[in-house]
PDB file of N, CA and C in Angstrom:
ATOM      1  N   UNK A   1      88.376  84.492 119.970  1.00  0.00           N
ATOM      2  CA  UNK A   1      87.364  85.366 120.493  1.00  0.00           C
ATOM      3  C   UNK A   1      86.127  85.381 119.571  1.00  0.00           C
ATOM      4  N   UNK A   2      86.466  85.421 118.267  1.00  0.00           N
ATOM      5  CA  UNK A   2      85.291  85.661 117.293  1.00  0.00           C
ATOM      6  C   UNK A   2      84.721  83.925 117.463  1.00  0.00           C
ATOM      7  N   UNK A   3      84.899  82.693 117.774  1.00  0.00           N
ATOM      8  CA  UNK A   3      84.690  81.723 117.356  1.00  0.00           C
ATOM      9  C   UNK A   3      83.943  81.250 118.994  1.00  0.00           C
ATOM     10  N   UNK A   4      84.285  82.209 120.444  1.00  0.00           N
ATOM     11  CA  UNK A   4      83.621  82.335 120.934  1.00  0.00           C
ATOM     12  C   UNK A   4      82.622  83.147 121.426  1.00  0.00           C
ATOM     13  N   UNK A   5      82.173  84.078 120.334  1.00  0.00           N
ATOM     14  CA  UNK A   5      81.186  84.634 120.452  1.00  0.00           C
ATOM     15  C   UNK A   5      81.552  86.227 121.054  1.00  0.00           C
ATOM     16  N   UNK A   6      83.096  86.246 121.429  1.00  0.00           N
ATOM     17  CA  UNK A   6      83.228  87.850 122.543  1.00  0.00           C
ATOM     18  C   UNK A   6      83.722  88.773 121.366  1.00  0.00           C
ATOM     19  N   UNK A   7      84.052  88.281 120.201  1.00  0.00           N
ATOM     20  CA  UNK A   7      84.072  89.398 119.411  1.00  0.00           C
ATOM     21  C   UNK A   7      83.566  89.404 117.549  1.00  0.00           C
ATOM     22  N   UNK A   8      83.563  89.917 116.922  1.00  0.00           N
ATOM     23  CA  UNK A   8      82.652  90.046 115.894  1.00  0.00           C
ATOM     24  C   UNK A   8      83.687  89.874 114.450  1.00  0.00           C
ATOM     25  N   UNK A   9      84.313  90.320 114.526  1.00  0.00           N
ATOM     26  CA  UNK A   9      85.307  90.031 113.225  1.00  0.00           C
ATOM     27  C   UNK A   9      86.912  89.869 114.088  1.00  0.00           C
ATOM     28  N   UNK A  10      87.896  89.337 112.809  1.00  0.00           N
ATOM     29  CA  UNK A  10      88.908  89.481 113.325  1.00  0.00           C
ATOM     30  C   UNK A  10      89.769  89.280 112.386  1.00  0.00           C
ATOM     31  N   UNK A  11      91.014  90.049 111.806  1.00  0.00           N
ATOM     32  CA  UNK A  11      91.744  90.288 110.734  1.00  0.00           C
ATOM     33  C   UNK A  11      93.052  88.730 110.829  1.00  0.00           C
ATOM     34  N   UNK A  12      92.647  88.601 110.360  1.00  0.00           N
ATOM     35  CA  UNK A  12      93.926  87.364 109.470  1.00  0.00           C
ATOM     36  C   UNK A  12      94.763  87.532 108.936  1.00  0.00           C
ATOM     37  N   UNK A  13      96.014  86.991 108.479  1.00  0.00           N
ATOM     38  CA  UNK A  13      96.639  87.231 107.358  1.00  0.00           C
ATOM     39  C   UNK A  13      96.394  85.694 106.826  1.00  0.00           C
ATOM     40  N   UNK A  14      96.640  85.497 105.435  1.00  0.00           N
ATOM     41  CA  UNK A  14      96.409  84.212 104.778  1.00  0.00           C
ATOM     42  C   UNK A  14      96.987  83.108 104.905  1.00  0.00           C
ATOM     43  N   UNK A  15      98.578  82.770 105.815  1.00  0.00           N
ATOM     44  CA  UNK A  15      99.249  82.121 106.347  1.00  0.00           C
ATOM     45  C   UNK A  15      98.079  81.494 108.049  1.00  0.00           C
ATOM     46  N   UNK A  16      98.112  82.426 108.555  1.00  0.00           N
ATOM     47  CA  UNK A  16      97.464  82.056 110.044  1.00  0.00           C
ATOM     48  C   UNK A  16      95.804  81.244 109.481  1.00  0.00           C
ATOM     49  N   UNK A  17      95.223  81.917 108.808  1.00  0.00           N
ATOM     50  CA  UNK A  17      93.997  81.419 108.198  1.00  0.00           C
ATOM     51  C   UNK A  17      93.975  79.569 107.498  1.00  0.00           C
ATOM     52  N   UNK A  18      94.991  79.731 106.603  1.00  0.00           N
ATOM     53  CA  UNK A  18      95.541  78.190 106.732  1.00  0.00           C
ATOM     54  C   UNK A  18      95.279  77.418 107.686  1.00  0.00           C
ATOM     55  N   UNK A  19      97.062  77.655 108.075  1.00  0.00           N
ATOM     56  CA  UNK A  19      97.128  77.138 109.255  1.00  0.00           C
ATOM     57  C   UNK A  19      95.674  76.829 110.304  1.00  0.00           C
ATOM     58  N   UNK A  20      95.560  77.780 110.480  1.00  0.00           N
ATOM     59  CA  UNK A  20      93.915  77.467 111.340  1.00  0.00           C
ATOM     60  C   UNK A  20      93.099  76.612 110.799  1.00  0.00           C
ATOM     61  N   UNK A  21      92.786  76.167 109.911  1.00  0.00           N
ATOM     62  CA  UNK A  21      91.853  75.360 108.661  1.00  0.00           C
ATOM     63  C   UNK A  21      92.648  74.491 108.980  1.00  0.00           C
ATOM     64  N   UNK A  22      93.412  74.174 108.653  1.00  0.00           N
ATOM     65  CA  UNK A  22      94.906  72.757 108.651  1.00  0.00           C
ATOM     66  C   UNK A  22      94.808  71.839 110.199  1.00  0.00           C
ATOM     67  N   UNK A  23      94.733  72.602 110.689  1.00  0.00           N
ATOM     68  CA  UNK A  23      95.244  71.917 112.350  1.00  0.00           C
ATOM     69  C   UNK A  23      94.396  72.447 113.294  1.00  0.00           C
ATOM     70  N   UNK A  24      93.173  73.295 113.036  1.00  0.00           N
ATOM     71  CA  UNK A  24      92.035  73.479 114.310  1.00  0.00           C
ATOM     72  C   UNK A  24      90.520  72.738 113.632  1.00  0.00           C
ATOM     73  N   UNK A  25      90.022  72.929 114.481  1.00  0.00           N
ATOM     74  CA  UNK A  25      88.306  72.912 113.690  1.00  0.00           C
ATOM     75  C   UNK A  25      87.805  74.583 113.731  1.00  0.00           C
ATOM     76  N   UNK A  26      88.306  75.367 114.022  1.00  0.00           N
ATOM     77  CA  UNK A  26      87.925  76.561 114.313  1.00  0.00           C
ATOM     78  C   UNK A  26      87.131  76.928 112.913  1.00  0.00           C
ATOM     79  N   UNK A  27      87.814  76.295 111.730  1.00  0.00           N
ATOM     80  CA  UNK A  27      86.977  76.862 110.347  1.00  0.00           C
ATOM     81  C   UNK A  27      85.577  76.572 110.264  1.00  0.00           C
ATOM     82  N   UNK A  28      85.130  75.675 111.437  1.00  0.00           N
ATOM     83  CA  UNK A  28      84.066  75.090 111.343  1.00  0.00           C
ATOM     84  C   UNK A  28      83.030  76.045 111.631  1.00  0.00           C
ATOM     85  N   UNK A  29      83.322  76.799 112.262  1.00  0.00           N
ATOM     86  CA  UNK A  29      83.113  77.841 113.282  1.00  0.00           C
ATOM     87  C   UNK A  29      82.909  79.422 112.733  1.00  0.00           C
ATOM     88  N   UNK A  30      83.742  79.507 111.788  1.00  0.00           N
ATOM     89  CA  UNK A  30      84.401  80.940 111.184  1.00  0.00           C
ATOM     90  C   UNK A  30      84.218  80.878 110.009  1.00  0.00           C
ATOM     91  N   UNK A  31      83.571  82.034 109.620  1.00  0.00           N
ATOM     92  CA  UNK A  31      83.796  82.206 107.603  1.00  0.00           C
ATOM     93  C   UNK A  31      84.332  83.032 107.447  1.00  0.00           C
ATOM     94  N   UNK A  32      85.207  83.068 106.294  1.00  0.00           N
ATOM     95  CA  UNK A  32      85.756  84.375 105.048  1.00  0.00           C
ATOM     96  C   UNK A  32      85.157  85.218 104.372  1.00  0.00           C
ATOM     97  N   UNK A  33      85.510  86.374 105.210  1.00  0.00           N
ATOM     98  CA  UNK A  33      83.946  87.549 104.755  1.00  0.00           C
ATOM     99  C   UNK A  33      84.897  88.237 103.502  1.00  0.00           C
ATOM    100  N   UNK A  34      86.278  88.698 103.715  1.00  0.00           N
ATOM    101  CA  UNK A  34      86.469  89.175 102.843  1.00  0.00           C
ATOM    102  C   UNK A  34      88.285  89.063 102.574  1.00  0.00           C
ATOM    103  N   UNK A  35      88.968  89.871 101.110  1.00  0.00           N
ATOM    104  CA  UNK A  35      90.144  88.940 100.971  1.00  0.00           C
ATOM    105  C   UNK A  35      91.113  90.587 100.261  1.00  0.00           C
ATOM    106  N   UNK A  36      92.405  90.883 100.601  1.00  0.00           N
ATOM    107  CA  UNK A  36      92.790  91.204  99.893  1.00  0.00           C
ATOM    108  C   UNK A  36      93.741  91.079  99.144  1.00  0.00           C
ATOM    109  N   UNK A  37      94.506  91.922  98.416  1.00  0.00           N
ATOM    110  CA  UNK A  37      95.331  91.161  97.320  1.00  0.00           C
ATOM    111  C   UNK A  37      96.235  90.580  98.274  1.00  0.00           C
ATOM    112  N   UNK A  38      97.511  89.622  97.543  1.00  0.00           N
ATOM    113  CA  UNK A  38      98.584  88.984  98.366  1.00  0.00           C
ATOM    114  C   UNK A  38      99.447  89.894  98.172  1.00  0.00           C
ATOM    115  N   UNK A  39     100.347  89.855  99.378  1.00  0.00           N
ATOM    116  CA  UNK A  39     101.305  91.153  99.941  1.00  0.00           C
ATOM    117  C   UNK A  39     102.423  90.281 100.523  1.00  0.00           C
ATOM    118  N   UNK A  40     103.694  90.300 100.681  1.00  0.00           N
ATOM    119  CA  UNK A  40     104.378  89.818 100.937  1.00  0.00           C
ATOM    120  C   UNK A  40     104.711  90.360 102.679  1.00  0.00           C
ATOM    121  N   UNK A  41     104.975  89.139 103.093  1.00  0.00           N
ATOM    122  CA  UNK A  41     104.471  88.671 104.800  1.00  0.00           C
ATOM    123  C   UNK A  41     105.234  89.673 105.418  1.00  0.00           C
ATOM    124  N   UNK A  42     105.387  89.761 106.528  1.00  0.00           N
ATOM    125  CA  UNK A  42     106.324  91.200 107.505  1.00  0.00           C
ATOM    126  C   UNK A  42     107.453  90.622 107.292  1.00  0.00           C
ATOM    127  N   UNK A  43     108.433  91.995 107.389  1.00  0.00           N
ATOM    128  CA  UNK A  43     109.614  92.147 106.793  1.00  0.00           C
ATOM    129  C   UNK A  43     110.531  91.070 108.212  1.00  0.00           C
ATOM    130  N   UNK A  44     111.774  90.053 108.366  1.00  0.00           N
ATOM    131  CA  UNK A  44     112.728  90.402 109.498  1.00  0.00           C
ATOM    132  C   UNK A  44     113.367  91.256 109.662  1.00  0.00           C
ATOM    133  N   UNK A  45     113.826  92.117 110.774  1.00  0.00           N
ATOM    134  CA  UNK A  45     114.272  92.631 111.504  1.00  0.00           C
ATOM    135  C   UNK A  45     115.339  92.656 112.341  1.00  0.00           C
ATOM    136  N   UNK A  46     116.428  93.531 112.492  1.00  0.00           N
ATOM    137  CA  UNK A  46     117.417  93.313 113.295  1.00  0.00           C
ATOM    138  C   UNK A  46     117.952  94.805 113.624  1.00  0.00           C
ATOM    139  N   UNK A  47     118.757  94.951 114.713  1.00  0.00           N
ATOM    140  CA  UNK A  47     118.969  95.886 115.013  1.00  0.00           C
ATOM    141  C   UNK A  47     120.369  96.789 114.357  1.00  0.00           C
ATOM    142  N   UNK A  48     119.996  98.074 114.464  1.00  0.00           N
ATOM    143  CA  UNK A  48     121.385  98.469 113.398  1.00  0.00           C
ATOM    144  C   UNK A  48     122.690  98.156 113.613  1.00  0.00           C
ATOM    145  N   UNK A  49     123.558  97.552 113.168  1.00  0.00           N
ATOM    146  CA  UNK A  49     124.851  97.613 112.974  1.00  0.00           C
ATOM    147  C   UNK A  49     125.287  95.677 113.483  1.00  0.00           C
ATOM    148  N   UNK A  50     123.684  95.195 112.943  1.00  0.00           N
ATOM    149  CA  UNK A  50     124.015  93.919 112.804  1.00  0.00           C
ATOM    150  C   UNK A  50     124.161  93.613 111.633  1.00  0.00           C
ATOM    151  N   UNK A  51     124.818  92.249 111.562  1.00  0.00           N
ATOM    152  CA  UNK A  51     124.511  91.869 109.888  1.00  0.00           C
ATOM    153  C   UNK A  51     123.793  91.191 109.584  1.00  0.00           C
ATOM    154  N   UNK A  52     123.082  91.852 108.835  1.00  0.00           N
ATOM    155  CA  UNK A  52     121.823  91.541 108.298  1.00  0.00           C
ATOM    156  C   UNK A  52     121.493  90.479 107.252  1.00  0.00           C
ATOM    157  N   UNK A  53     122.899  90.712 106.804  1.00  0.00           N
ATOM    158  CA  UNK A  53     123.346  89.272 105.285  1.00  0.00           C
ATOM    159  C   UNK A  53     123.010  88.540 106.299  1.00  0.00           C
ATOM    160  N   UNK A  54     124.224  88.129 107.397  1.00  0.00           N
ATOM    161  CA  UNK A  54     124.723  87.059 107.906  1.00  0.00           C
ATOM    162  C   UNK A  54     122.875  86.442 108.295  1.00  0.00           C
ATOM    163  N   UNK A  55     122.669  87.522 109.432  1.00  0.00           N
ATOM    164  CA  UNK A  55     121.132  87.012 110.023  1.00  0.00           C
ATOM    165  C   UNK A  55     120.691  86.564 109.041  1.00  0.00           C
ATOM    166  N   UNK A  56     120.176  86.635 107.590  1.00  0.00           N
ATOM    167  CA  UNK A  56     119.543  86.515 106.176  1.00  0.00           C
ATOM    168  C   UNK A  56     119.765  84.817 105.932  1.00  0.00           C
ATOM    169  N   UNK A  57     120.850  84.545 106.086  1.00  0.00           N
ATOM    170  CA  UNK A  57     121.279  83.232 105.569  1.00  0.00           C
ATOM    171  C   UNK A  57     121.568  82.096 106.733  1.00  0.00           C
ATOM    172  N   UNK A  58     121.552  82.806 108.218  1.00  0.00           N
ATOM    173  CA  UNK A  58     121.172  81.835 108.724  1.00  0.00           C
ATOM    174  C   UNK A  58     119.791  81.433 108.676  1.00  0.00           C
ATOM    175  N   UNK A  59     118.906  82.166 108.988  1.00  0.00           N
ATOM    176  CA  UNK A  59     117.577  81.664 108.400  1.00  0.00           C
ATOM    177  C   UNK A  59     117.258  81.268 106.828  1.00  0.00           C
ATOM    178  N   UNK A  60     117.371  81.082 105.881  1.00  0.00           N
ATOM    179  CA  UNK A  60     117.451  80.902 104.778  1.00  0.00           C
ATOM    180  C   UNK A  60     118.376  79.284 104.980  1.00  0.00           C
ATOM    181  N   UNK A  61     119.632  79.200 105.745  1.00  0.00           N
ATOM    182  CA  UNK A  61     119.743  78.184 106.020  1.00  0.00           C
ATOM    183  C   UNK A  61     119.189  76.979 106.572  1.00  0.00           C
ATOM    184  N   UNK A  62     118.405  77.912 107.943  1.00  0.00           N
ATOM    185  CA  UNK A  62     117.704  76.969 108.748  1.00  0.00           C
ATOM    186  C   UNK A  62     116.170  76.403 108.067  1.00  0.00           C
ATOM    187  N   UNK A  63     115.931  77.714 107.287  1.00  0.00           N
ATOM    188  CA  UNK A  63     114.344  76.719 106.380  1.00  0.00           C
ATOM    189  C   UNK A  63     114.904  75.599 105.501  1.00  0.00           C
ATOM    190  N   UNK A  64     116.076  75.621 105.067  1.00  0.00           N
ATOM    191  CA  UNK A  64     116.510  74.642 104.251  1.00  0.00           C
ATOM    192  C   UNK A  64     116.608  73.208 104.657  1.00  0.00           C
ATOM    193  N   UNK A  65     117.415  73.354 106.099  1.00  0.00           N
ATOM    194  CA  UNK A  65     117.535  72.305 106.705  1.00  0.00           C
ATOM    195  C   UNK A  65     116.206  71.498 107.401  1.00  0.00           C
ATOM    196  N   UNK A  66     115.287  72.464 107.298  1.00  0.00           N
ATOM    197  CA  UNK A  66     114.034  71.646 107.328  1.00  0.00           C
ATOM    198  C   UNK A  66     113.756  70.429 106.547  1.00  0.00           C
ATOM    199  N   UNK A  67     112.956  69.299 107.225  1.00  0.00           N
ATOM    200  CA  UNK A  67     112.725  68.233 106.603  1.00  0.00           C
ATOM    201  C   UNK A  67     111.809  68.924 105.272  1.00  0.00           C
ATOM    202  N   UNK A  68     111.251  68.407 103.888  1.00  0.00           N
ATOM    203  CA  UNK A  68     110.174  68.826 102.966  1.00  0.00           C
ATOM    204  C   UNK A  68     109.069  68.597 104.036  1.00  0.00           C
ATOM    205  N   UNK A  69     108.365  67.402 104.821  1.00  0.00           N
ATOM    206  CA  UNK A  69     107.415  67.923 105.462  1.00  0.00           C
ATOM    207  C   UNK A  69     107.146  68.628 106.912  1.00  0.00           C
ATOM    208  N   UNK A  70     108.028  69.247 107.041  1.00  0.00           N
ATOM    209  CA  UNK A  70     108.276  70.284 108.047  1.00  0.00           C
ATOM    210  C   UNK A  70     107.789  71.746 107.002  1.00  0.00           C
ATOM    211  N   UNK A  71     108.782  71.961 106.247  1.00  0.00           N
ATOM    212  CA  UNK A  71     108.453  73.189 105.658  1.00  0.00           C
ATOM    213  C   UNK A  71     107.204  73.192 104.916  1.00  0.00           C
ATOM    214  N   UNK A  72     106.503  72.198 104.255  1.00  0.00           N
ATOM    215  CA  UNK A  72     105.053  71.953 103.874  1.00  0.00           C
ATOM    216  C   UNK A  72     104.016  72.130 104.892  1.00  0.00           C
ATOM    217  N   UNK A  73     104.387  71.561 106.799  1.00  0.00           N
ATOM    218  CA  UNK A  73     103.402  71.720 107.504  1.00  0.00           C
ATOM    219  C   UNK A  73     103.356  73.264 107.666  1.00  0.00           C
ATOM    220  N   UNK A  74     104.377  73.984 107.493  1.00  0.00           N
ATOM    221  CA  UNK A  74     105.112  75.153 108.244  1.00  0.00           C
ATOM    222  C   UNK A  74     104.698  76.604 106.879  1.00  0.00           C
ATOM    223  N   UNK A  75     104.374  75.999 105.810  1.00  0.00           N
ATOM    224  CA  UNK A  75     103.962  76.741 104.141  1.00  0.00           C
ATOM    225  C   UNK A  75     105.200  77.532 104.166  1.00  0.00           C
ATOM    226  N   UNK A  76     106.627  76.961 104.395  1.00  0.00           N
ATOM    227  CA  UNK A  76     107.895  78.126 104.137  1.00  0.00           C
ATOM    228  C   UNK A  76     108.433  76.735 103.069  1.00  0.00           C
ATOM    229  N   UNK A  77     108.577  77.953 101.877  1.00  0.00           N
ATOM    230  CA  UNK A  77     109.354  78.025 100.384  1.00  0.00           C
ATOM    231  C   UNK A  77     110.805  78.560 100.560  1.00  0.00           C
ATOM    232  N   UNK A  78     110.879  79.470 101.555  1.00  0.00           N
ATOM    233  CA  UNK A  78     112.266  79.852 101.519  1.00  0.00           C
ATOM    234  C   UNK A  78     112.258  81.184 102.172  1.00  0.00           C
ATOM    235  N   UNK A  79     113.199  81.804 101.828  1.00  0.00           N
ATOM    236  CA  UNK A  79     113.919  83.308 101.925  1.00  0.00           C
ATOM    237  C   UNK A  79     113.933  83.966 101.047  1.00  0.00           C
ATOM    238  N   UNK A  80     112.830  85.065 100.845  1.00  0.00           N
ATOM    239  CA  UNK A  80     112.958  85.610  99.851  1.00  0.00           C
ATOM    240  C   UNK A  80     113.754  87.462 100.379  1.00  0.00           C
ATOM    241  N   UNK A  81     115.036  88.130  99.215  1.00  0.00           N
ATOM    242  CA  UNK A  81     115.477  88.977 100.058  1.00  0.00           C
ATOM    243  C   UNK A  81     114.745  90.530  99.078  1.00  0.00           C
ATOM    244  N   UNK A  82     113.363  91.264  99.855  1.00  0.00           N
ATOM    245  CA  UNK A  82     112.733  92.137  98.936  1.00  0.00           C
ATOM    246  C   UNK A  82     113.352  93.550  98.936  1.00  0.00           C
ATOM    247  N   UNK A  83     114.277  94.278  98.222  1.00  0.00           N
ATOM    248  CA  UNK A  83     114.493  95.507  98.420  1.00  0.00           C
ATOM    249  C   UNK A  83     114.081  96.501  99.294  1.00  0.00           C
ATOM    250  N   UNK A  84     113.747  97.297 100.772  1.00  0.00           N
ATOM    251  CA  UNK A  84     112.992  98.326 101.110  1.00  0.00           C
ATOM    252  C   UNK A  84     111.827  99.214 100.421  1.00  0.00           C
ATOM    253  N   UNK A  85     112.966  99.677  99.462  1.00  0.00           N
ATOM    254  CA  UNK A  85     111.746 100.356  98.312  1.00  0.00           C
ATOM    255  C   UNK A  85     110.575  99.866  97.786  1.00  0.00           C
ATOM    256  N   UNK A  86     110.913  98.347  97.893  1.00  0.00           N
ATOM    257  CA  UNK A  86     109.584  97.711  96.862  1.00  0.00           C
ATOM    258  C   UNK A  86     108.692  97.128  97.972  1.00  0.00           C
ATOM    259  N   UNK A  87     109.637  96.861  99.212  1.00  0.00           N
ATOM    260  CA  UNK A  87     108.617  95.806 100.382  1.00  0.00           C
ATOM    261  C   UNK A  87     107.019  97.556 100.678  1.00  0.00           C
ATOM    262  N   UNK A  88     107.843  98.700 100.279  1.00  0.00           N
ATOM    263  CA  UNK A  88     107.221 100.022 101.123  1.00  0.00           C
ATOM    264  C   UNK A  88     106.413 100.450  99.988  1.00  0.00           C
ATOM    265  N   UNK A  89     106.583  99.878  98.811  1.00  0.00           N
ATOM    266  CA  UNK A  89     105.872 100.432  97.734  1.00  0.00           C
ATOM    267  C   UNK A  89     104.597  99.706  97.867  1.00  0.00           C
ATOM    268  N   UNK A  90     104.306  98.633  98.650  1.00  0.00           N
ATOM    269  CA  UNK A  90     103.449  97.827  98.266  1.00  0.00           C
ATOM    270  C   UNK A  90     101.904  98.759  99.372  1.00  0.00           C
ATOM    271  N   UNK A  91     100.804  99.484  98.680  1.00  0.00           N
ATOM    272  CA  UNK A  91     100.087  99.842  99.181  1.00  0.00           C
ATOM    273  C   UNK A  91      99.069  99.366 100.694  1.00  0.00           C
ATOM    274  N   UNK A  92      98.535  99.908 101.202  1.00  0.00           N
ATOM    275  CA  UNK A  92      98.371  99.637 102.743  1.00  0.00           C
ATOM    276  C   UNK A  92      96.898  99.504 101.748  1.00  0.00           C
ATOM    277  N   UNK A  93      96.070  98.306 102.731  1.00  0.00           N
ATOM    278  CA  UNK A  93      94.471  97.945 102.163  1.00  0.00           C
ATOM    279  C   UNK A  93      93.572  99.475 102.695  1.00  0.00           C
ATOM    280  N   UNK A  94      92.633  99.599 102.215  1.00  0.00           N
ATOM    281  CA  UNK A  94      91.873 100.791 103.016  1.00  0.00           C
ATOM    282  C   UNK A  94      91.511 100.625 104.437  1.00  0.00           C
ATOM    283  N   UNK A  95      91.466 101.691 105.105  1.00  0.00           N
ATOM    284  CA  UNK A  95      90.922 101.772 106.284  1.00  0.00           C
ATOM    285  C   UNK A  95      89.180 101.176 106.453  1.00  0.00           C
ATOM    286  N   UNK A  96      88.926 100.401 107.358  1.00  0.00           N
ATOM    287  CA  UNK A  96      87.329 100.450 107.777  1.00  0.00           C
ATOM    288  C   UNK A  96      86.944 101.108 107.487  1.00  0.00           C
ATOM    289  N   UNK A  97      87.165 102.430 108.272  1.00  0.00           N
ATOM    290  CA  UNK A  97      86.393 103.107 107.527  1.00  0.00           C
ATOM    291  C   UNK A  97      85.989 103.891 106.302  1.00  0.00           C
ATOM    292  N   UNK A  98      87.079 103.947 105.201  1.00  0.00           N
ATOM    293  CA  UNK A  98      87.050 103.848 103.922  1.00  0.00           C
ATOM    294  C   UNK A  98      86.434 102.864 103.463  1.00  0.00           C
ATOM    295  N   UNK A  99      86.367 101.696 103.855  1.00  0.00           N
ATOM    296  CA  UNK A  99      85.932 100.694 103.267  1.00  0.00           C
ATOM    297  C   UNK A  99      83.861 100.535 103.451  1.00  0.00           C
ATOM    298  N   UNK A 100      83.838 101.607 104.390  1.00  0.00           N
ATOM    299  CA  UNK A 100      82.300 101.271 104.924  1.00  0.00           C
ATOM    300  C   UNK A 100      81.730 102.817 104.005  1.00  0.00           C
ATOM    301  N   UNK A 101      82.145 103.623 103.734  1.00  0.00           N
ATOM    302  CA  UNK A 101      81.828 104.633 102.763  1.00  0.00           C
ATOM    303  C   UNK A 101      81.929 104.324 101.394  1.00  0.00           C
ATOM    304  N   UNK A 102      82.709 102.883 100.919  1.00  0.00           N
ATOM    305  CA  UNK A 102      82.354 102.640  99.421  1.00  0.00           C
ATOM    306  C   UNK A 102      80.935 101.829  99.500  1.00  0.00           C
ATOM    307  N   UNK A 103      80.656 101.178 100.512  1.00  0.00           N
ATOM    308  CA  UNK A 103      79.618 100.045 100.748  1.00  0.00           C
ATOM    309  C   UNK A 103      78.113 100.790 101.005  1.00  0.00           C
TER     310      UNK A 103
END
């Protein structure tokens, strides 16, 4: 939308931004107005009274079994498993509009 003109900004995370650079021309198109710190990507998910190990290591399995340039096209290193406490500790960026009252 922003690259056709119907909208004005549009939030990224640093994986999709890649990727987009990597395999579109869209960067051609689009600049990086602004960046914040690195945050570790959204949590997986499963529903209660699954197992969550098990789910954990089949994926952790399946990035493994990736070819090296599969997981290089794909930027997956692995499975990393982050405590709750620490994935929730990690602060939320400011709001717009916080961000337009420091500016």
């Amino acid at each position: 939308a922003v690259a056709d003109g119907r909208a004005d900004l549009a939030s990224l995370d640093a994986l999709i931004w890649a990727l987009l650079c990597e395999h579109t021309d869209l960067s051609l198109h689009l600049r990086e107005v602004a960046k914040t710190p690195p945050t570790p990507v959204l949590p997986y998910i499963t529903a209660n009274g699954q197992d969550a190990g098990r789910i954990a290591g089949a994926v952790a399995a399946a990035i493994n079994d990736l070819s090296a340039s599969d997981r290089k096209l794909l930027h997956l290193k692995g499975l990393v498993d982050i405590p709750p406490e620490q994935y929730l500790s990690v602060p939320n960026p400011p709001t717009p509009k916080a961000l337009a009252t420091t500016n």
